[in-house]
Protein backbone atom coordinates (compact mmCIF):
# COMPACT_ATOMS: atom_id res chain seq x y z
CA UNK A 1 3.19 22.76 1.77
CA UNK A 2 6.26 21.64 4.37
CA UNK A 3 3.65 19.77 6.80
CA UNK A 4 2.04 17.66 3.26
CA UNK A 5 5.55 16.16 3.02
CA UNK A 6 5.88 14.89 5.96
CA UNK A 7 6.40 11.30 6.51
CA UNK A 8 2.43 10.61 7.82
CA UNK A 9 1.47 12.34 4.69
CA UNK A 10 3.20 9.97 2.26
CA UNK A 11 2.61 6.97 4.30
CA UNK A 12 -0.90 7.80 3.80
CA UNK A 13 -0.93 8.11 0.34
CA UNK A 14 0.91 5.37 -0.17
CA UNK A 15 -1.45 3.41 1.86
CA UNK A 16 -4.90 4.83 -0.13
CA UNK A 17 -2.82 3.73 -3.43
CA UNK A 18 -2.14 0.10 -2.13
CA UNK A 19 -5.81 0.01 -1.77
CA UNK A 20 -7.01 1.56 -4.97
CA UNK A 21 -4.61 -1.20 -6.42
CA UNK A 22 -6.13 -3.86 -4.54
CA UNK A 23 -9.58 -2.71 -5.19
CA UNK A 24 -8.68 -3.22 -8.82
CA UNK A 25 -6.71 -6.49 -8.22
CA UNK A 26 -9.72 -8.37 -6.26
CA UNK A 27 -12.23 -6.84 -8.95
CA UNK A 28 -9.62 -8.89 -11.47
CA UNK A 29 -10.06 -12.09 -9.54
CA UNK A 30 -13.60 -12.01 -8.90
CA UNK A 31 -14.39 -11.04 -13.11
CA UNK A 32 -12.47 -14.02 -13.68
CA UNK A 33 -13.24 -16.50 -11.34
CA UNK A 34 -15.29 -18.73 -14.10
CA UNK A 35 -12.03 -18.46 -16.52
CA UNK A 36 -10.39 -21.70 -16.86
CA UNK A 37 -6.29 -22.00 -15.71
CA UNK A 38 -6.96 -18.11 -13.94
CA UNK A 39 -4.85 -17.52 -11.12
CA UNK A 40 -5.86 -15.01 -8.54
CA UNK A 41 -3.81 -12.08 -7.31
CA UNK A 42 -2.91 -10.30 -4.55
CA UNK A 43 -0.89 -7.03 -2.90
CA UNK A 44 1.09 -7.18 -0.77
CA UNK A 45 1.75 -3.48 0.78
CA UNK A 46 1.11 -3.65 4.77
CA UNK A 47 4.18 -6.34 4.75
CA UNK A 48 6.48 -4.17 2.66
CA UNK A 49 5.50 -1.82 5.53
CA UNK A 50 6.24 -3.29 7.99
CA UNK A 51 9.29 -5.11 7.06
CA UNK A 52 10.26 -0.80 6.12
CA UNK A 53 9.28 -0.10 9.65
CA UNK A 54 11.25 -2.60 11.38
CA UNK A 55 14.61 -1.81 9.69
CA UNK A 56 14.59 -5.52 8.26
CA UNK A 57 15.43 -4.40 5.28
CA UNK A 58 19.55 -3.57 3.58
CA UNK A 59 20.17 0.02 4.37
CA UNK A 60 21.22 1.81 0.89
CA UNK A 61 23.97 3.55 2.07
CA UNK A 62 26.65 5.94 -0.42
CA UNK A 63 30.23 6.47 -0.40
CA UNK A 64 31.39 10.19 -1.19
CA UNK A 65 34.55 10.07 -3.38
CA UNK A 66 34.58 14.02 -3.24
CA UNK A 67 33.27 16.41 -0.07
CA UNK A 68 31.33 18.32 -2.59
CA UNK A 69 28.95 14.96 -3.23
CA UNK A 70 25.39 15.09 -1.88
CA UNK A 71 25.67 12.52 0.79
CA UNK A 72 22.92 9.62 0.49
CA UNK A 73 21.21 9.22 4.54
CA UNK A 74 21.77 5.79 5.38
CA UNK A 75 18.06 5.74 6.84
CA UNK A 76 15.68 6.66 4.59
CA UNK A 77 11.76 6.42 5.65
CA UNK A 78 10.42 6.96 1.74
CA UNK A 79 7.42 4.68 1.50
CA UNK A 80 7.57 1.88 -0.64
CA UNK A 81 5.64 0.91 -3.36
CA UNK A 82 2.59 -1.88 -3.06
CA UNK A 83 3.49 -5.17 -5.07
CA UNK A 84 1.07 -7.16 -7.23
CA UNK A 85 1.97 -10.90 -6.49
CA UNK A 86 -0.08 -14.42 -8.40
CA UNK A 87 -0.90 -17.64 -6.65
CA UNK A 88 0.01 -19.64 -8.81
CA UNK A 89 0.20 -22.95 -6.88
CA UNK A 90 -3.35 -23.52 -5.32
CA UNK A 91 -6.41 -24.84 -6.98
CA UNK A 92 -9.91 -24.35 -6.07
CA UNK A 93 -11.89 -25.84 -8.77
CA UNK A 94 -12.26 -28.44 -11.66
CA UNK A 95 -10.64 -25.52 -14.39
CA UNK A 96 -7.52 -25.84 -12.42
CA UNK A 97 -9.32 -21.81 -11.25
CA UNK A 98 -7.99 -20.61 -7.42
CA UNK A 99 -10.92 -18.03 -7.24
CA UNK A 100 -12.61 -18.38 -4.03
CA UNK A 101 -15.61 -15.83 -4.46
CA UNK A 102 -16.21 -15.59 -0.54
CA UNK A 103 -12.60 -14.86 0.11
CA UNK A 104 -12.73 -12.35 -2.54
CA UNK A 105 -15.76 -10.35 -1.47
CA UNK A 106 -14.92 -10.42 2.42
CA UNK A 107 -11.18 -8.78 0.89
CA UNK A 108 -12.76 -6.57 -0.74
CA UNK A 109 -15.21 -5.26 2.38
CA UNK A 110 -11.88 -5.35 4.53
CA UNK A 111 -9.94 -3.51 1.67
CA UNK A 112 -12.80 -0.94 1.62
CA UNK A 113 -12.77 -0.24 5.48
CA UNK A 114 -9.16 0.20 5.56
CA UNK A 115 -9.59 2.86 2.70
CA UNK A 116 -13.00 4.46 3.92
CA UNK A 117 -10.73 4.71 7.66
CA UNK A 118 -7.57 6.11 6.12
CA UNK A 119 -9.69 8.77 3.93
CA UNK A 120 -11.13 9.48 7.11
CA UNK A 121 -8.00 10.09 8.92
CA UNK A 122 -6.91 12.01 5.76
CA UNK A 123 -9.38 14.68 6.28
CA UNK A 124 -8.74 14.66 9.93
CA UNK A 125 -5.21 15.63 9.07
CA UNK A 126 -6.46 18.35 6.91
CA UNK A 127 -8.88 19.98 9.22
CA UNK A 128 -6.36 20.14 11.89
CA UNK A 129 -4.61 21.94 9.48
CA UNK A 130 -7.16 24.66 8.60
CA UNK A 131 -7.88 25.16 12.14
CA UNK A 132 -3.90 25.93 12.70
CA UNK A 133 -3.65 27.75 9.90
CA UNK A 134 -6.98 30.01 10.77
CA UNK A 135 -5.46 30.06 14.31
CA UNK A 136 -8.62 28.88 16.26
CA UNK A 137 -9.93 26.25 18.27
């Protein structure tokens, strides 16, 4: 179970839950995209990513008071969690409603590639596995 919590692993998993959630989100703006006032959504995960990846974001870091204290790594690579965010400042129609039904559909195609590819490379992971583990070619 060592090589499952690996970094890749939970990067992965992170990423196939930012898309689940977005799947949900865009299926939130498009059922509402005839509501009067409605404000679409969207989640932000690749940017909290990559801002993670970059090391532009404050390092936690811990002060020990006693040797015996755990010490807190000053670079941790934990993934982060995706973020739901509202638009609340555009309008797209006459009900003051920022759906735009084409955006949301060609989202929701790219959100389903990017899920259908990292499933892919999810299984990919776990066959190379099986075949080290079964010690064969």
């Amino acid at each position: 179970m060592f090589l499952l919590n690996q970094a890749g692993f939970q990067w992965m998993e992170k990423s196939l839950d930012a898309s689940a959630l977005r799947q949900r989100v865009i299926s939130n703006n498009v059922a509402n995209a005839d509501t009067p006032h409605f404000k679409r959504s969207d989640v932000l995960f690749e940017e909290l990513l990559q801002e993670k990846m970059t090391g532009n974001q404050p390092v936690l870091e811990g002060r020990r008071t006693n040797s015996r204290h755990l010490q807190i790594p000053s670079n941790t690579n934990l993934p982060g969690q995706a973020v739901v965010e509202s638009d609340p400042n555009s309008l797209m129609n006459n009900n003051l409603n920022n759906v735009d039904m084409d955006y949301e559909m060609s989202l929701m195609a790219k959100n389903q590639l990017k899920y259908n590819t990292m499933v892919q490379e999810m299984n990919n992971e776990f066959r190379k596995l099986k075949i080290a583990m079964d010690g064969r070619r």
